[in-house]
Protein backbone atom coordinates (compact mmCIF):
# COMPACT_ATOMS: atom_id res chain seq x y z
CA UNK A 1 74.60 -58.76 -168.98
CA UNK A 2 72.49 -57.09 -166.12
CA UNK A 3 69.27 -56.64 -168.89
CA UNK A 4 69.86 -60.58 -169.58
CA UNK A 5 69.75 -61.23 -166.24
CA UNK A 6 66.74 -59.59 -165.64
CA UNK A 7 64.90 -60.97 -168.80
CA UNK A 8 65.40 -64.53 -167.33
CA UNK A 9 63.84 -64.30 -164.16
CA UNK A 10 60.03 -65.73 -163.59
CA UNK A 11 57.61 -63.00 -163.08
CA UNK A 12 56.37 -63.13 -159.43
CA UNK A 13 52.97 -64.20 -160.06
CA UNK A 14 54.15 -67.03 -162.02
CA UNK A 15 56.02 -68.37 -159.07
CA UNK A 16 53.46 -67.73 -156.61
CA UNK A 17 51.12 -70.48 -158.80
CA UNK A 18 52.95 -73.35 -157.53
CA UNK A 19 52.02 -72.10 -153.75
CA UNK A 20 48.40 -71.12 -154.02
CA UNK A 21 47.21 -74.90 -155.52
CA UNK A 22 49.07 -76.35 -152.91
CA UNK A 23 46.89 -74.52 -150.17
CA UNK A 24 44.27 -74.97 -152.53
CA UNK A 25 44.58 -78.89 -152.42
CA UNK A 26 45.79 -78.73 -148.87
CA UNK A 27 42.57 -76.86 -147.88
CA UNK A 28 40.12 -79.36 -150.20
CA UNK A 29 41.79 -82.21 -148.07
CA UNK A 30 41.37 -81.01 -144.69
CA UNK A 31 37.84 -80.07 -145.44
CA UNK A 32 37.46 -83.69 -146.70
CA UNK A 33 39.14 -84.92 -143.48
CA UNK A 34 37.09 -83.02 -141.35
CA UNK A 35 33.55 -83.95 -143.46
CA UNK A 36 34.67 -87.87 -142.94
CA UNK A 37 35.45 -87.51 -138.91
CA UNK A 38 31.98 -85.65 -138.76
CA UNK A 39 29.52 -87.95 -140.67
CA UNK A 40 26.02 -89.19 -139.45
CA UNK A 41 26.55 -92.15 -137.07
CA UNK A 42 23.94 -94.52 -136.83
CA UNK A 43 23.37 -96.38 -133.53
CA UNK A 44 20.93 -99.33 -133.67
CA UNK A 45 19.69 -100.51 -130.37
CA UNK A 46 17.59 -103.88 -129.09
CA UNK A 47 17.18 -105.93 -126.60
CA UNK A 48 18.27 -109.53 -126.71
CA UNK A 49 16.05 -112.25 -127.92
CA UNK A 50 13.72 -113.93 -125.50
CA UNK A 51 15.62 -116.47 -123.32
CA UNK A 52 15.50 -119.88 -122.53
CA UNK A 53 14.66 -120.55 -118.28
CA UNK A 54 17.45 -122.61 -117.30
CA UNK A 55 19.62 -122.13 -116.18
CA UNK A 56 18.80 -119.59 -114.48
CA UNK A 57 22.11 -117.03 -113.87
CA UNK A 58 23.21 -116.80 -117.53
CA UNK A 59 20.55 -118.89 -120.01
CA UNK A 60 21.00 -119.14 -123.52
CA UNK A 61 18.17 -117.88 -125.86
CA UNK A 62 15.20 -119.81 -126.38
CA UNK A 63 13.57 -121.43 -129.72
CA UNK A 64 11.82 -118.55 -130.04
CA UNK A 65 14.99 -116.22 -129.01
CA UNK A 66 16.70 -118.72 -131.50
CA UNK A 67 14.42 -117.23 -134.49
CA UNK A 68 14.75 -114.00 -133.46
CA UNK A 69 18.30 -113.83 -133.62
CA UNK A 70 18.07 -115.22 -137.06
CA UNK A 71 15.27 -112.48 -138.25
CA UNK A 72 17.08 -109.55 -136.72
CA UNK A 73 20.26 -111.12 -139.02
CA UNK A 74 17.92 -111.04 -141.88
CA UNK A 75 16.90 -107.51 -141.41
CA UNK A 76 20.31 -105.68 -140.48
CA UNK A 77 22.75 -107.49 -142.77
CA UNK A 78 22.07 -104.70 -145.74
CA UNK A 79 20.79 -102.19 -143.78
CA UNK A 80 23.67 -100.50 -145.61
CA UNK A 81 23.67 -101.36 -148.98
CA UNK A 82 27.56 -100.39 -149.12
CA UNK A 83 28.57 -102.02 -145.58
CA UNK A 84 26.02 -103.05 -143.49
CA UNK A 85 26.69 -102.94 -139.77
CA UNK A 86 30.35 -102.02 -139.07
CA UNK A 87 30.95 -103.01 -135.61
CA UNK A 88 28.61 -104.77 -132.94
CA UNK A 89 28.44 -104.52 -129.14
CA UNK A 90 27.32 -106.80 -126.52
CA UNK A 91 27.21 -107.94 -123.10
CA UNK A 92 29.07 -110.93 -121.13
CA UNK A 93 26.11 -113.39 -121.53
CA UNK A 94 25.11 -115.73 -123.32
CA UNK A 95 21.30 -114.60 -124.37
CA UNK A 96 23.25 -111.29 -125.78
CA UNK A 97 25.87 -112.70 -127.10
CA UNK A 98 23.79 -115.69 -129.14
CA UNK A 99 21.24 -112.71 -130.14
CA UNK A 100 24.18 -111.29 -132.12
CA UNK A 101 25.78 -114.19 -133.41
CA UNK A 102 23.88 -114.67 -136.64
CA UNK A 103 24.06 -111.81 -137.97
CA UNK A 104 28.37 -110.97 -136.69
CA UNK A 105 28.56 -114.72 -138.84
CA UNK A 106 27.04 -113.65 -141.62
CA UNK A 107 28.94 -109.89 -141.61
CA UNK A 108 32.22 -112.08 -140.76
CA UNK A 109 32.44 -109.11 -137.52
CA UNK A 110 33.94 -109.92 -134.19
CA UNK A 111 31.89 -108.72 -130.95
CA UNK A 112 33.10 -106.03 -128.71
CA UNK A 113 31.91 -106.67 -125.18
CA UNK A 114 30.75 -103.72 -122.58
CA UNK A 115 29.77 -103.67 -118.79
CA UNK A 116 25.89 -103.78 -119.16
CA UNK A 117 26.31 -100.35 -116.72
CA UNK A 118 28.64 -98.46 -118.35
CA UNK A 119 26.58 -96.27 -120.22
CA UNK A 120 29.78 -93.29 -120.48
CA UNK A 121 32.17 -95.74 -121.38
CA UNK A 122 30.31 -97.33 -124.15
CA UNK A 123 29.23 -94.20 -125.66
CA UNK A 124 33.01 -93.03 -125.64
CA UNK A 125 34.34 -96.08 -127.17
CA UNK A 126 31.85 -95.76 -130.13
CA UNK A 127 32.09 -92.49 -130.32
CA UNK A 128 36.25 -92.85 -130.40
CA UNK A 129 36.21 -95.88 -132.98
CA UNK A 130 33.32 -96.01 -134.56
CA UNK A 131 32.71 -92.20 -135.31
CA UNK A 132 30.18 -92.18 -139.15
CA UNK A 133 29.67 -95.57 -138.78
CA UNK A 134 26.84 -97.82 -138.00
CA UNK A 135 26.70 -99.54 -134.85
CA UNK A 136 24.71 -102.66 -133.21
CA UNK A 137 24.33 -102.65 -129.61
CA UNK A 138 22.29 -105.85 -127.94
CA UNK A 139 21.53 -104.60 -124.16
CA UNK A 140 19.08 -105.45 -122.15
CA UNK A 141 15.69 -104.46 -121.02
CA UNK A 142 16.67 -102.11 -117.62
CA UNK A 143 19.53 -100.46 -119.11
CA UNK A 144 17.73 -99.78 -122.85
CA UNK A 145 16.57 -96.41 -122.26
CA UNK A 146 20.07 -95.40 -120.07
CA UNK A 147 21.59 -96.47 -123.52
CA UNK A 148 19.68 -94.21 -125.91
CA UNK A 149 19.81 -91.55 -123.30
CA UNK A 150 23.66 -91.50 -123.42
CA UNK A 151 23.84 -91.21 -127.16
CA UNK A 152 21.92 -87.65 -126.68
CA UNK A 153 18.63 -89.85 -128.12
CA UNK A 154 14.95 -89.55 -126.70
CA UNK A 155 14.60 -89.69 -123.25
CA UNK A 156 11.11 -90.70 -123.17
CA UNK A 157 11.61 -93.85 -123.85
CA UNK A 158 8.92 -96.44 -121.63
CA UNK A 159 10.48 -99.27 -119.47
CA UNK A 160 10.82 -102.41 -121.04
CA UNK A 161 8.33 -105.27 -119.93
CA UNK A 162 9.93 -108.69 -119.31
CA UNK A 163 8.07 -109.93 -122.04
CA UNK A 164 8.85 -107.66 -124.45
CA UNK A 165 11.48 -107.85 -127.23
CA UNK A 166 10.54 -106.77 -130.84
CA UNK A 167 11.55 -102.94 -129.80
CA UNK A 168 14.61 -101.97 -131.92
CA UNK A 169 15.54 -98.48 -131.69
CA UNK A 170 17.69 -96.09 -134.39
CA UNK A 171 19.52 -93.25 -133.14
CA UNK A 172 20.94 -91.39 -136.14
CA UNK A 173 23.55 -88.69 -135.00
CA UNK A 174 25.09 -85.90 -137.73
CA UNK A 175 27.64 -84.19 -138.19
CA UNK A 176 25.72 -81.41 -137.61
CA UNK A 177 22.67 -80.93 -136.09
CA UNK A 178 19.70 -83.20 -133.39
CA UNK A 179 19.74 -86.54 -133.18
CA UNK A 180 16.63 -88.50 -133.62
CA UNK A 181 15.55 -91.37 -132.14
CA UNK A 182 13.20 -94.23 -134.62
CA UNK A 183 11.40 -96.25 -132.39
CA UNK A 184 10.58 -99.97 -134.72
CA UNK A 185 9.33 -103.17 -133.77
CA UNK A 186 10.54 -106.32 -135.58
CA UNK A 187 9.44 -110.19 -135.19
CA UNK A 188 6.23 -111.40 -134.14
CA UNK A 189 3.55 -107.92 -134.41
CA UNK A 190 -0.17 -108.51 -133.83
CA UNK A 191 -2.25 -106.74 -136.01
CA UNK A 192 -5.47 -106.16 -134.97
CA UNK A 193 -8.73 -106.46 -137.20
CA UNK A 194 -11.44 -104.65 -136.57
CA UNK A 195 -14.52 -106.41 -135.78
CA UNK A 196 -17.47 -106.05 -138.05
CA UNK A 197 -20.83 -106.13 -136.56
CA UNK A 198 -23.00 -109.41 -137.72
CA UNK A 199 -25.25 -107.78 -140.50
CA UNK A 200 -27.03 -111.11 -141.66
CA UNK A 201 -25.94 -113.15 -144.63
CA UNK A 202 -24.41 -111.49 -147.10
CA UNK A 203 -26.07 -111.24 -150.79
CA UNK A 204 -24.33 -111.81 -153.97
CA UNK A 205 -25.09 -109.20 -156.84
């Protein structure tokens, strides 16, 4: 009876299977978890559009501000091709808040609003809620560089003329590793042509 006994009883390898693939799949899915909290956030930054003269404490954008709006709708709407832009941030007026309009219509995204200031406190909510994701922040021309700065980006960045607003800059932050700072331009870009020197009429061969 003791010998039958014996004969019945699971080897102990066998029943240490049943252990090792759960820490096995256990490990694969924190390593999964902790790949997903760590992924490459992308933070897009620009300026709003230009802006309208009256009136004067909080105008609305411009015609020209207008079709800016519109073009920087056009560009960032599948700038993911999965998602696009997952979450967008803007100031209390209405030039920033119209500059982001198309394109939060056309993603069906509500805006999150920020002190214009608050550099730390942006950068933490992002960071907290928005962490591998791709973010759209409309600031303004004095608090630009502050902005990029925060988000560990290039801190050479130039002050931003009053009459400047085609800058649009992409800070892309891994998991791992520097972040690095794209400096673009978008809407109206003057190309220059070189001149050529008068050389007489030209001949036909």
């Amino acid at each position: 009876m003791i010998h039958e006994a014996r004969r019945k009883r699971k080897p102990k390898g066998t029943r240490r299977i049943p252990v090792i693939l759960f820490s096995y799949f256990l490990f694969v899915l924190l390593i999964a978890w902790y790949f997903e909290n760590q992924a490459t956030s992308t933070l897009i930054v620009v300026r709003h559009a230009e802006k309208a003269l009256q009136p004067a404490d909080d105008p609305p954008l411009s015609k020209d501000g207008q079709l800016r709006a519109y073009l920087l709708a056009e560009m960032l709407a599948d700038v993911d091709v999965v998602a696009g832009v997952d979450a967008i941030y803007v100031t209390h007026t209405r030039r920033s808040e119209e500059t982001a309009r198309p394109l939060a219509n056309r993603l069906k995204l509500s805006l999150n609003y920020y002190e214009p200031t608050d550099y730390i406190g942006l950068q933490k909510v992002i960071e907290k809620k928005h962490k591998g994701k791709i973010v759209l922040v409309v600031a303004h021309s004095n608090t630009i560089p502050a902005i990029v700065a925060e988000f560990s980006g290039s801190k050479k960045i130039k002050p931003i003329a009053d009459d400047q607003y085609q800058d649009i800059f992409i800070l892309s932050r891994p998991w791992f590793g520097k972040v690095k700072t794209l400096a673009l331009k978008y809407g109206e870009i003057r190309v220059g042509v070189p001149e050529v020197e008068n050389q007489g009429p030209a001949t036909s061969e």
